[in-house]
Protein backbone atom coordinates (compact mmCIF):
# COMPACT_ATOMS: atom_id res chain seq x y z
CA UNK A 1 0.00 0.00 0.00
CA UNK A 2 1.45 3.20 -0.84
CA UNK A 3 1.41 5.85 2.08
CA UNK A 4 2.09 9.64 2.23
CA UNK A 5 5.41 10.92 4.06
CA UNK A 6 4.65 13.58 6.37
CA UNK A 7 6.30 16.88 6.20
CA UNK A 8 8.56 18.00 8.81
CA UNK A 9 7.72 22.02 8.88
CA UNK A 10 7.94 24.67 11.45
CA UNK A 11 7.97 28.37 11.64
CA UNK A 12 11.56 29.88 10.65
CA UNK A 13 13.18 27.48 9.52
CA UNK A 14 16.67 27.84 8.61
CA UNK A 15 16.06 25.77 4.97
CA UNK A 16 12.89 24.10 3.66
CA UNK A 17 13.98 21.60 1.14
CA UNK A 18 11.69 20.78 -1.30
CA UNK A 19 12.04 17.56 -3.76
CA UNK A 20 9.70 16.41 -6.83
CA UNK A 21 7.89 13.76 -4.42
CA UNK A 22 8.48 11.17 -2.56
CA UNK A 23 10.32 8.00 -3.78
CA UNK A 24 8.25 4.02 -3.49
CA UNK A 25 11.31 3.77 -1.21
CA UNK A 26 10.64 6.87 1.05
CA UNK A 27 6.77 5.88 1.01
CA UNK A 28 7.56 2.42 2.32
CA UNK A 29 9.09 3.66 5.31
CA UNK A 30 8.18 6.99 5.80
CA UNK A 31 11.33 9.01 5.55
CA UNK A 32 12.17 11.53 3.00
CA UNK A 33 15.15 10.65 0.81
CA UNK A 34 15.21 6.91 1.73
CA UNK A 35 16.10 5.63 -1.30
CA UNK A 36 19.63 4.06 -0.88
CA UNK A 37 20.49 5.37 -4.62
CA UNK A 38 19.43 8.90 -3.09
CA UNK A 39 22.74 11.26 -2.18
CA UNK A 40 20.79 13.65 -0.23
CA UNK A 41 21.96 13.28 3.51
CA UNK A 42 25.62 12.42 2.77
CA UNK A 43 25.39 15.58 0.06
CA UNK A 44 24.04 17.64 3.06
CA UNK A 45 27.37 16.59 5.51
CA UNK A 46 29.96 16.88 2.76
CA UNK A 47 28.49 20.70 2.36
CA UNK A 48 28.90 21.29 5.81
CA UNK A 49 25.16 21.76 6.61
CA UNK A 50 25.18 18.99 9.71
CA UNK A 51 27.57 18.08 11.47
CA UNK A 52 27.61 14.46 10.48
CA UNK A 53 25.64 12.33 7.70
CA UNK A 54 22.04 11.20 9.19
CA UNK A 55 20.20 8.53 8.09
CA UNK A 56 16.66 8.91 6.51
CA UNK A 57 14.97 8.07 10.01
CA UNK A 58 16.55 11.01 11.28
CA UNK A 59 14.79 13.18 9.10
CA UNK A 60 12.77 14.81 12.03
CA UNK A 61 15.72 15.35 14.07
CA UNK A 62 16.91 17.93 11.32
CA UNK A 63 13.73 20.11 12.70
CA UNK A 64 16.31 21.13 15.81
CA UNK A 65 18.67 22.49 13.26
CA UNK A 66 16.10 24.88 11.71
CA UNK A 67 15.73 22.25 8.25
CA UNK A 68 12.68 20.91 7.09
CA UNK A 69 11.22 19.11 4.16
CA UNK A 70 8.35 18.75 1.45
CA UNK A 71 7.52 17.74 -1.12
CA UNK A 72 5.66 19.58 -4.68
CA UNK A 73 3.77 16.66 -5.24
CA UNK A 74 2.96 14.51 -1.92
CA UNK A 75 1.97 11.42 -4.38
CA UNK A 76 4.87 8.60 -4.31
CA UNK A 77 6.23 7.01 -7.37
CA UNK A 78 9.21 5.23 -8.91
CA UNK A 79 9.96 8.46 -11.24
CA UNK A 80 9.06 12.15 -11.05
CA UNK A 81 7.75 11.96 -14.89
CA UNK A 82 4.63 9.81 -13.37
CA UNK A 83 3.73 13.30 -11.69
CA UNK A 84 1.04 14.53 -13.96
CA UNK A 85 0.28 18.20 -15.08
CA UNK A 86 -2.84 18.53 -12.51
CA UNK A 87 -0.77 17.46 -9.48
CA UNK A 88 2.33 19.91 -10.40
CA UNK A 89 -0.58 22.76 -10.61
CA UNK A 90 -2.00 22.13 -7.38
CA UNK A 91 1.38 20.97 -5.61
CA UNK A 92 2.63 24.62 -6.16
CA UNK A 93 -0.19 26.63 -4.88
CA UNK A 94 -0.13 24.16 -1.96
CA UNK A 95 3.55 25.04 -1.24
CA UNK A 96 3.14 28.28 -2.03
CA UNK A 97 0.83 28.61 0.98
CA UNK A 98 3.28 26.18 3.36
CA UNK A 99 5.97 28.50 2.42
CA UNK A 100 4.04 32.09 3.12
CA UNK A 101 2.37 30.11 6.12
CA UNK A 102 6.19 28.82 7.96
CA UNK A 103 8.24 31.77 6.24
CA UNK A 104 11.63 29.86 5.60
CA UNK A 105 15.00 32.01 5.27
CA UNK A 106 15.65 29.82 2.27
CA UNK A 107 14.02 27.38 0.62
CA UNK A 108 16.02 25.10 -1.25
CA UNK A 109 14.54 23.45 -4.39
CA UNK A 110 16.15 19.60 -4.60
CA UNK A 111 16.35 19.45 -8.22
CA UNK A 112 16.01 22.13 -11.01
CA UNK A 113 12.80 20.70 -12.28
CA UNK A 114 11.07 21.19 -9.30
CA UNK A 115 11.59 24.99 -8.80
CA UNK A 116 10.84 25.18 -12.81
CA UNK A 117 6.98 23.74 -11.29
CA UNK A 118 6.74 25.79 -9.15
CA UNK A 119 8.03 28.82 -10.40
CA UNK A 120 6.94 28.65 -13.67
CA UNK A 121 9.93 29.94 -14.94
CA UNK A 122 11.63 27.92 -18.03
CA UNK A 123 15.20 28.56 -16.91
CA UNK A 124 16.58 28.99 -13.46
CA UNK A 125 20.73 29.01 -12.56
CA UNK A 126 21.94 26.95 -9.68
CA UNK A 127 22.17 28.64 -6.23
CA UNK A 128 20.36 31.89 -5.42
CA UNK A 129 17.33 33.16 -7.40
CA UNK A 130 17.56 36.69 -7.88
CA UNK A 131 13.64 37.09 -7.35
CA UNK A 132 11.71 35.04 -5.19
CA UNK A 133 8.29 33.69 -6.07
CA UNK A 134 7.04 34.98 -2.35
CA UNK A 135 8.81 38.44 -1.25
CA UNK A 136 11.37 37.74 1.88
CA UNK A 137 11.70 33.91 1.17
CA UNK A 138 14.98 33.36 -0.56
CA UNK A 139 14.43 30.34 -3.80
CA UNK A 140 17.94 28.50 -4.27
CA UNK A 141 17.78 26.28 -7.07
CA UNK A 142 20.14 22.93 -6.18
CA UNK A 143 20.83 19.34 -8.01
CA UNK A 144 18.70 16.91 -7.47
CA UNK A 145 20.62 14.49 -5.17
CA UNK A 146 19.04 11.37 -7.66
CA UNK A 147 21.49 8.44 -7.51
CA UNK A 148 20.43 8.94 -11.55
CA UNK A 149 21.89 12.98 -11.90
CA UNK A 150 25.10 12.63 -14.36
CA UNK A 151 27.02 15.77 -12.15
CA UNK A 152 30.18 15.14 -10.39
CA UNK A 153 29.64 15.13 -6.28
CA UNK A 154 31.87 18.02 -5.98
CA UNK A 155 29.95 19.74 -7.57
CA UNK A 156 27.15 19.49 -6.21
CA UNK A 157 28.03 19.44 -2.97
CA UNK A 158 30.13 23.00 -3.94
CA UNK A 159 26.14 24.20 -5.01
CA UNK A 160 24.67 22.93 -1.74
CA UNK A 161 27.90 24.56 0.06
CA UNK A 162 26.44 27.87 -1.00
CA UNK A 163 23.43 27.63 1.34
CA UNK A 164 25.59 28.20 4.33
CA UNK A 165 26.28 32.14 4.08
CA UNK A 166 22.15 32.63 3.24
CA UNK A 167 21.29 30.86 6.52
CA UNK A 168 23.91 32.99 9.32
């Protein structure tokens, strides 16, 4: 049976990352970025945002640090082009109301594709968006941390490492 993973959200957060949707893997247990293919949480240490790499099941935990996590489309499924047109539409007004409703300093899009949703916008660089889709919320366009993105780690991790001056 596939199940919904619950957000982890508060008010001010430090970073609310937000991925395509869940994976079958995440849905079977419940944790955001579960699959074992998925980069996310060992991306996240090598950048220097936590102290150590945490396992899915902390996911959580990573409230206490001021980072949560969504999703654009809350339905699970092996590959984000099973999300349909409809659920990308109503995905983004839904975050757009999470994100004016628990005001983030930053909120970090995991994967290109995803802020393209929900901005709308056909191009986007990586890092920093020069204007945000809601006023005072900084959009910071990151990898994806897919097992399945061709980019060198270093990389990546070097675009993740630029979260950590927007969040002092």
């Amino acid at each position: 049976m596939v199940k919904l993973v619950d957000d982890h959200l508060a008010e001010d957060l430090k970073i609310l990352f937000v991925g395509f949707n869940p994976s079958i893997r995440s849905s079977e247990c419940g944790h955001h970025y579960a699959n074992p293919n998925n980069r996310f949480w060992k991306i996240l240490f090598e950048a220097g945002l936590t102290p150590r790499k945490y396992e899915p099941e902390e996911d959580a935990k990573l409230l206490e640090s001021g980072y949560g996590f969504t999703n654009i489309v809350e339905r699970p499924t092996k590959a984000a082009d099973e999300i349909t047109r409809e659920e990308y539409q109503k995905g983004k007004e839904i975050l757009k109301q999470k994100i004016v409703r628990y005001r983030p300093k930053v909120v970090c899009f995991v994967g290109k594709g995803v802020y393209q949703e929900y901005s709308g916008r056909k191009s986007a660089p990586w890092g920093k968006q020069m204007e945000p889709v809601v006023p005072g919320v900084i959009d910071f366009v990151a990898p994806s941390s897919s097992g399945l993105v061709r980019m060198k780690m270093a990389e990546i991790v070097d675009i993740y490492r630029r979260l950590l001056p927007e969040i002092k």
